[in-house]
C-alpha atoms as a PDB file:
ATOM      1  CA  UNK A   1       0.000   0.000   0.000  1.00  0.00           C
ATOM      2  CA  UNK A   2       2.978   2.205   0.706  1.00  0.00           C
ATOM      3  CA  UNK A   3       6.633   2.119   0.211  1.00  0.00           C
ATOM      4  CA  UNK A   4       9.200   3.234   2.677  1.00  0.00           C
ATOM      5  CA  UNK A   5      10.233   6.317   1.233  1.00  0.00           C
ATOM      6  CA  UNK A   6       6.065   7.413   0.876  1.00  0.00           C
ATOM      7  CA  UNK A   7       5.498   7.090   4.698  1.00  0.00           C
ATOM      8  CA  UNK A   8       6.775  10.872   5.538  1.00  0.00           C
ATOM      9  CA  UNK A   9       4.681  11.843   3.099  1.00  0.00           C
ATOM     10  CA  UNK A  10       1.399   9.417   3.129  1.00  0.00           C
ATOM     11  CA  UNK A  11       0.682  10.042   6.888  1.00  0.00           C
ATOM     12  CA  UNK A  12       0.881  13.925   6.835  1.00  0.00           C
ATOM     13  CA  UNK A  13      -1.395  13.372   3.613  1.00  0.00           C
ATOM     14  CA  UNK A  14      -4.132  11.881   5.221  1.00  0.00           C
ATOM     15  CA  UNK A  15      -3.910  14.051   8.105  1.00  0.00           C
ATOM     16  CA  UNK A  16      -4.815  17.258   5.722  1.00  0.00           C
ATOM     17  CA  UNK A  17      -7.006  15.686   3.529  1.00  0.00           C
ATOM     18  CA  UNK A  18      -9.509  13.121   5.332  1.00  0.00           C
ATOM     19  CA  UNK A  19     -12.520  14.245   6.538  1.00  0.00           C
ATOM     20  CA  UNK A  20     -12.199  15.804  10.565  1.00  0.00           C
ATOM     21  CA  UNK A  21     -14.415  13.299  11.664  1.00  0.00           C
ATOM     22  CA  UNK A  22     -17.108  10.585  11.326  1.00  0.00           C
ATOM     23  CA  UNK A  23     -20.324  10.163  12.843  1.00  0.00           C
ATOM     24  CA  UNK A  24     -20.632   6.330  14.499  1.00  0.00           C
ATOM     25  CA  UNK A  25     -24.063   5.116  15.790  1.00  0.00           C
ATOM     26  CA  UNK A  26     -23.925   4.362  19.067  1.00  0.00           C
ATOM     27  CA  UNK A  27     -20.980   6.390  20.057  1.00  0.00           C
ATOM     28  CA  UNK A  28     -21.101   9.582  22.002  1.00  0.00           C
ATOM     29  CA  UNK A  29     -18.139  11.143  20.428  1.00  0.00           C
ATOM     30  CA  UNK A  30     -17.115  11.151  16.195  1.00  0.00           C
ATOM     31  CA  UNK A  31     -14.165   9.392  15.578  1.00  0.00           C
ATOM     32  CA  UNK A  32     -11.576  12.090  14.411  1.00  0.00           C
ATOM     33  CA  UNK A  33      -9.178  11.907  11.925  1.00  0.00           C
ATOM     34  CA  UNK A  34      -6.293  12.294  14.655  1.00  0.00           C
ATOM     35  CA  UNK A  35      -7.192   8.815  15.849  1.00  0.00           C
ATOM     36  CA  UNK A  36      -7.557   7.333  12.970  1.00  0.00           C
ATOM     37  CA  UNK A  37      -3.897   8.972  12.015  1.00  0.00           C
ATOM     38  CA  UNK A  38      -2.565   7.643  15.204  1.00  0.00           C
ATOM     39  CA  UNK A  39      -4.144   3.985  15.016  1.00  0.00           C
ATOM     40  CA  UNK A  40      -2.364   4.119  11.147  1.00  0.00           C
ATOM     41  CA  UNK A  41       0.722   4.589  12.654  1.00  0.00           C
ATOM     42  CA  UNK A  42       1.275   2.955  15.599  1.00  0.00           C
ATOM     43  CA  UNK A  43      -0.576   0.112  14.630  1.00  0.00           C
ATOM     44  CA  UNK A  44      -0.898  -0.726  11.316  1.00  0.00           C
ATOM     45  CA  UNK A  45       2.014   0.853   9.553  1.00  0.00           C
ATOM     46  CA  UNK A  46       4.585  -1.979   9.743  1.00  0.00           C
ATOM     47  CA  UNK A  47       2.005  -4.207   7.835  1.00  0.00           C
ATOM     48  CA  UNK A  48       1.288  -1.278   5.007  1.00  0.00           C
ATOM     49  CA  UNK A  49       4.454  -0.839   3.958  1.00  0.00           C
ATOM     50  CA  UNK A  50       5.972  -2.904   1.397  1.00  0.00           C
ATOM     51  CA  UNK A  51       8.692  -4.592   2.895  1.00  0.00           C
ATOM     52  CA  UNK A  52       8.864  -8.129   5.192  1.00  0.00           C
ATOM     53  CA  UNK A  53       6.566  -7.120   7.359  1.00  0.00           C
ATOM     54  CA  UNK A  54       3.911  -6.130   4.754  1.00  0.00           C
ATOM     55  CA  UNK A  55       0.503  -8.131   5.065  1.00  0.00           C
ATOM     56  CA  UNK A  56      -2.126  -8.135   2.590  1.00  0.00           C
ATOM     57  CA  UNK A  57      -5.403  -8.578   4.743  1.00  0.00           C
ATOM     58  CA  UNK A  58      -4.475  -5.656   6.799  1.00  0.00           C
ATOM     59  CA  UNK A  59      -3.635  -3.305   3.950  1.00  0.00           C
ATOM     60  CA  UNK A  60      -6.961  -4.152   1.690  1.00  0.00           C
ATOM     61  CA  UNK A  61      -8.949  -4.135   5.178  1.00  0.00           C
ATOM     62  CA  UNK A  62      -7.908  -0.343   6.204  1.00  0.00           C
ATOM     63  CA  UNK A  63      -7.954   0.602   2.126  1.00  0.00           C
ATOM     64  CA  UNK A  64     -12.014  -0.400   2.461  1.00  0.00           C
ATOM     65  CA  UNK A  65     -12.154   0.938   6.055  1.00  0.00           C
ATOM     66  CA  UNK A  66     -10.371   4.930   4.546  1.00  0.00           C
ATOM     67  CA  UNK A  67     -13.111   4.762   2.070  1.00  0.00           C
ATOM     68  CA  UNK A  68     -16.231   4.373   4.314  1.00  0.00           C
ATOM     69  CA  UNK A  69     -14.275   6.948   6.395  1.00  0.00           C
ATOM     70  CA  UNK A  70     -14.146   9.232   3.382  1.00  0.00           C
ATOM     71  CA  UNK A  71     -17.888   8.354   2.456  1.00  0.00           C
ATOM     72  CA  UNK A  72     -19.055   9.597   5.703  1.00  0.00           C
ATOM     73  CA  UNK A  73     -20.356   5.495   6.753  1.00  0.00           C
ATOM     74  CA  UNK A  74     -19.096   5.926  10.404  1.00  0.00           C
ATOM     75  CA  UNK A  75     -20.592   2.095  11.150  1.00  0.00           C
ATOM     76  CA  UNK A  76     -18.991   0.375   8.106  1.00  0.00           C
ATOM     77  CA  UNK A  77     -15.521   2.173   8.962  1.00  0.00           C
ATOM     78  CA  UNK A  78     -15.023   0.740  12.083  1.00  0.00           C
ATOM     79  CA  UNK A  79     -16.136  -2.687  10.568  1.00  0.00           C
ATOM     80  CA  UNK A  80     -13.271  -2.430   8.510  1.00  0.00           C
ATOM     81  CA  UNK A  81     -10.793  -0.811  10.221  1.00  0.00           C
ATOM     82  CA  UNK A  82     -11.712  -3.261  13.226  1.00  0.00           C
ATOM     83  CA  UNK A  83     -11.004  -5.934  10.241  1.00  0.00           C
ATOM     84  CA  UNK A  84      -7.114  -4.248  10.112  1.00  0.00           C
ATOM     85  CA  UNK A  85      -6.301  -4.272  13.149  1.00  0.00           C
ATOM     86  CA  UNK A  86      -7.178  -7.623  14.205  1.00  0.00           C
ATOM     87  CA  UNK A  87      -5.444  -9.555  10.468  1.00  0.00           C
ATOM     88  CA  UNK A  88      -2.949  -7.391  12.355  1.00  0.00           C
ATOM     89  CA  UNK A  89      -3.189  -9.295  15.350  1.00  0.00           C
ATOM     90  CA  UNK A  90      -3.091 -12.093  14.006  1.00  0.00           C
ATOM     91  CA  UNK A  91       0.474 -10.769  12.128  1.00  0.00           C
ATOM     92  CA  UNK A  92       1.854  -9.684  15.433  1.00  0.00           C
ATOM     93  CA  UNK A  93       0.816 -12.782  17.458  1.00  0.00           C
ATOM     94  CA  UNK A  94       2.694 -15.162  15.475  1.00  0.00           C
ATOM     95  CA  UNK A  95       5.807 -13.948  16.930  1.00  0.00           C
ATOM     96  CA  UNK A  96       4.407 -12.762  20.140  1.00  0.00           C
ATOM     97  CA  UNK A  97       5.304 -14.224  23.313  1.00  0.00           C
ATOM     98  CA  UNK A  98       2.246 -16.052  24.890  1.00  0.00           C
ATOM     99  CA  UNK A  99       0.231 -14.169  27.725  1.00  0.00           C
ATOM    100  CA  UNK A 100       0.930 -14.190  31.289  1.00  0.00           C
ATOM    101  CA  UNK A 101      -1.724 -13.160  33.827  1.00  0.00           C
ATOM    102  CA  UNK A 102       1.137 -12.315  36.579  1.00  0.00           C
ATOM    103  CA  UNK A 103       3.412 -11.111  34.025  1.00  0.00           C
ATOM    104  CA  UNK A 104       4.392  -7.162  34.237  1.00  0.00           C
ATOM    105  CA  UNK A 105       3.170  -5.362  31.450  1.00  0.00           C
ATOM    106  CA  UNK A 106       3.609  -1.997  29.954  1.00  0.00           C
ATOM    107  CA  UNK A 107       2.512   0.013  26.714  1.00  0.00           C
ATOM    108  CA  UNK A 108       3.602  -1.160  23.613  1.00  0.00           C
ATOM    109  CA  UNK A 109       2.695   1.956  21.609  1.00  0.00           C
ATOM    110  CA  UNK A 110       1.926   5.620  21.928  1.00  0.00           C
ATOM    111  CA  UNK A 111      -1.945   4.546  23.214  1.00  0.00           C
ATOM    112  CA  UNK A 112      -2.463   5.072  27.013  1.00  0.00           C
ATOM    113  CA  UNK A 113      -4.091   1.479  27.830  1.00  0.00           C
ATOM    114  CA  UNK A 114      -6.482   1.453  31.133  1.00  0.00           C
ATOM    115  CA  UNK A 115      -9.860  -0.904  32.580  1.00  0.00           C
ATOM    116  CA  UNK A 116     -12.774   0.761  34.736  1.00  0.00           C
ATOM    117  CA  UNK A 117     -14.169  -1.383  36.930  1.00  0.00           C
ATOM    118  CA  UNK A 118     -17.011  -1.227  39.367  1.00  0.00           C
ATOM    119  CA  UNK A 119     -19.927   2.693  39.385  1.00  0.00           C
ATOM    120  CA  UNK A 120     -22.493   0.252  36.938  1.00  0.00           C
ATOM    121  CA  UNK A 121     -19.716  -1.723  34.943  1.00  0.00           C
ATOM    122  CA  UNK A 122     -20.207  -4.903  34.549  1.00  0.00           C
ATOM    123  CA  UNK A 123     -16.652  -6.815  34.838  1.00  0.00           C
ATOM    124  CA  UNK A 124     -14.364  -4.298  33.196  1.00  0.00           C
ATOM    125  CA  UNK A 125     -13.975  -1.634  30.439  1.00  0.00           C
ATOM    126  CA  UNK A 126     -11.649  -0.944  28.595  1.00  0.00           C
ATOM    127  CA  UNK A 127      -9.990   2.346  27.613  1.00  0.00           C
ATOM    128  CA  UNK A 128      -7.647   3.294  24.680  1.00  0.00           C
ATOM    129  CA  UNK A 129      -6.542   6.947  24.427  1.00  0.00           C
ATOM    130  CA  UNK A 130      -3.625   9.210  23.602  1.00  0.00           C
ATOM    131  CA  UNK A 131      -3.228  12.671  24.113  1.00  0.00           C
ATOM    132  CA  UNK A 132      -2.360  15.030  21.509  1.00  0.00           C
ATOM    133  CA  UNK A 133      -0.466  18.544  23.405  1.00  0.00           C
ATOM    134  CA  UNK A 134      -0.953  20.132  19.710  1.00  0.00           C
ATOM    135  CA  UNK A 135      -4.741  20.273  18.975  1.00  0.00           C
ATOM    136  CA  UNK A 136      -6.927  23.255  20.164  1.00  0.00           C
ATOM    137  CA  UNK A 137      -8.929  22.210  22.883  1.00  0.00           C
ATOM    138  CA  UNK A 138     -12.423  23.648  23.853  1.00  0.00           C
ATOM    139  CA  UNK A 139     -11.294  26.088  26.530  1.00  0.00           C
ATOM    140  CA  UNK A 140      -9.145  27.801  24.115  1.00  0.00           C
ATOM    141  CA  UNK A 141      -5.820  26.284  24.954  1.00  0.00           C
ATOM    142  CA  UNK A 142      -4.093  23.155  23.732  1.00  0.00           C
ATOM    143  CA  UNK A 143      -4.627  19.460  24.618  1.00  0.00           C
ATOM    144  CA  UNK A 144      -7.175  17.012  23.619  1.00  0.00           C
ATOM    145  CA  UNK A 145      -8.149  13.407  24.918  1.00  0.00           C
ATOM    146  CA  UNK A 146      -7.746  11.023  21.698  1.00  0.00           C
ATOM    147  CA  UNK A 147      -9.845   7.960  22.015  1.00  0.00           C
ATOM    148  CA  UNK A 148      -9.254   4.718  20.237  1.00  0.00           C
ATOM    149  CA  UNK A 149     -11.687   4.079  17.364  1.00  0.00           C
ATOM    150  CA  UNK A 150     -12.107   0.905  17.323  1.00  0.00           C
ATOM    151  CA  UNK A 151     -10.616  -0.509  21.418  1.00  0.00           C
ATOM    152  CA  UNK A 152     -12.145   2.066  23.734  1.00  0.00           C
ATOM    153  CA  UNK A 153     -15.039   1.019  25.705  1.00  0.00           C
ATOM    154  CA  UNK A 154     -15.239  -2.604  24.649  1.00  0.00           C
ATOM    155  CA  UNK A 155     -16.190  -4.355  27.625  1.00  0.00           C
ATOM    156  CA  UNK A 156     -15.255  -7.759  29.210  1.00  0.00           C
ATOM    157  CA  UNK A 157     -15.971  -9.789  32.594  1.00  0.00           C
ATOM    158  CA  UNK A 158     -13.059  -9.266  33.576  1.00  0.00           C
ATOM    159  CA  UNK A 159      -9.283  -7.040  34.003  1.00  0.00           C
ATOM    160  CA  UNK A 160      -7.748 -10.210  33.090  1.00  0.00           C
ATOM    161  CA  UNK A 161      -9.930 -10.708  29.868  1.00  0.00           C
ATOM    162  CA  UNK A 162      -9.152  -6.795  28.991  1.00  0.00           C
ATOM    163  CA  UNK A 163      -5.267  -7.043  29.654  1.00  0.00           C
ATOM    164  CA  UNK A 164      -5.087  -9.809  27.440  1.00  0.00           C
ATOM    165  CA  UNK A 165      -7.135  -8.675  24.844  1.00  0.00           C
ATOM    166  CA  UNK A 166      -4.917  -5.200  24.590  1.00  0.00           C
ATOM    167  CA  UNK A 167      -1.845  -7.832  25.086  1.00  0.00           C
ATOM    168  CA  UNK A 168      -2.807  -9.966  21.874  1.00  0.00           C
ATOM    169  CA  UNK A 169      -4.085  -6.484  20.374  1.00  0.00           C
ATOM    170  CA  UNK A 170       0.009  -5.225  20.827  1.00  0.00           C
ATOM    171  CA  UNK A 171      -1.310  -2.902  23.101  1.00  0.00           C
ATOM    172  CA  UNK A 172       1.056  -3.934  25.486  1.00  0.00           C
ATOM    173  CA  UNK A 173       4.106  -5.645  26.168  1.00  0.00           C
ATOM    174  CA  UNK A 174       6.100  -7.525  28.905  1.00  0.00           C
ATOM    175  CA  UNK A 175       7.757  -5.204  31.157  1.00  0.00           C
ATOM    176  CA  UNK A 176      11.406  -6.448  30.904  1.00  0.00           C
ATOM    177  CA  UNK A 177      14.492  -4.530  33.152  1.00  0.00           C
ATOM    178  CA  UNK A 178      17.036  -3.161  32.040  1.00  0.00           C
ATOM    179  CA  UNK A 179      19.314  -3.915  35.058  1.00  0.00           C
ATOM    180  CA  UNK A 180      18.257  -7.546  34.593  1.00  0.00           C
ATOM    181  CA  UNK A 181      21.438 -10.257  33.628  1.00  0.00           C
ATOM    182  CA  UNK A 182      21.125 -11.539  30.522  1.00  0.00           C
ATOM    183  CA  UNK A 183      19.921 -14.989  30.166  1.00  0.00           C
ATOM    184  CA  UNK A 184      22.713 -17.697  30.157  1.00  0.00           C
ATOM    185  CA  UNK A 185      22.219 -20.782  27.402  1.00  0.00           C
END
C-alpha cells in the first residue's frame, strides 16, 4: 500500500485531507481523523508498507475501512478498520510471546491502555486513548483526549480478559528490566 520512502509523506497526507471526523451510531463522540492517524501509525504501519513485514489482509482491510471513512459510513468504517487491526493481530501474534496473567506489562505503543471497573460496569472496560499537546482544545488552549476508534469502551468480565485482549491487540508488552542479567544458554 505504501513504500518506505512514501510514509513521511502518506501520513501527513491523510492528516490534511480526510474528513475531521465521522459520525458512528452508538458512540457519544465522532471518531476524528487524529485517531484514525494515530491507530495508522502505531498500529498498522509496519504491515502497510511494502517490505517483510507487509501483510495483505491488513492493507486491503484499512484501504475499504479509509473509504467508508471518506464516504461519511461511520458504522462500516469501524467494521473495517476493526477488520485491520485484528489480520494485524493475528500478524503480530505469530511472533508474540504467549500471555501471562502475573506477568508485568507496559505500553507497547503511543496509546495510554487502562480498565474501569465497578460505578455500573459490569466486569471491566476498557480504555484506549492518547493525548495530543498540539490540537486546540475547547477552553481555548491546547490538549485534547484522543480515544481509540475501534478498542475504547469494549467491555469484558473481567481485568484479566481486557489485559489480554490489549496484550494480543500489541497494546502492550512484557515489562522487561534493564538492570536484569542476561539470560545464560
Amino acid at each position: 500500500m505504501i513504500a518506505v520512502h512514501q510514509v513521511q509523506l502518506q501520513l501527513p497526507h491523510w492528516q490534511r485531507m480526510l474528513p475531521a471526523e465521522v459520525a458512528v451510531p452508538d458512540r457519544t463522540a465522532p471518531v476524528t481523523r487524529a485517531a484514525l492517524v494515530r491507530v495508522i501509525r502505531a498500529e498498522l504501519l509496519p504491515f502497510i508498507t511494502f517490505g517483510p513485514s507487509y501483510n495483505r489482509a491488513v492493507a486491503e482491510n484499512l484501504r475499504r475501512a479509509l473509504d467508508m471513512y471518506c464516504r461519511g459510513w461511520g458504522q462500516e468504517f469501524v467494521y473495517w478498520l476493526g477488520e485491520a487491526l485484528r489480520a494485524g493481530v493475528q500478524a503480530r501474534t505469530s511472533v508474540a510471546e504467549p500471555f501471562v496473567p502475573e506477568a508485568r506489562v507496559v505500553t507497547a505503543t503511543a496509546w495510554g491502555v487502562s480498565y474501569r471497573t465497578g460505578g455500573g460496569v459490569e466486569g471491566a472496560r476498557l480504555s484506549v486513548h492518547d493525548f495530543d499537546e498540539t490540537a486546540p482544545n475547547a477552553w481555548g488552549g491546547t490538549g485534547v483526549s484522543v480515544r481509540h476508534p475501534v478498542y475504547d469502551g469494549l467491555r469484558f468480565r473481567s481485568v484479566t480478559e481486557a489485559k489480554e485482549f490489549a496484550y494480543r491487540a500489541g497494546l502492550l508488552r512484557r515489562y522487561v528490566s534493564h538492570r536484569a542479567p542476561a539470560a545464560q544458554a
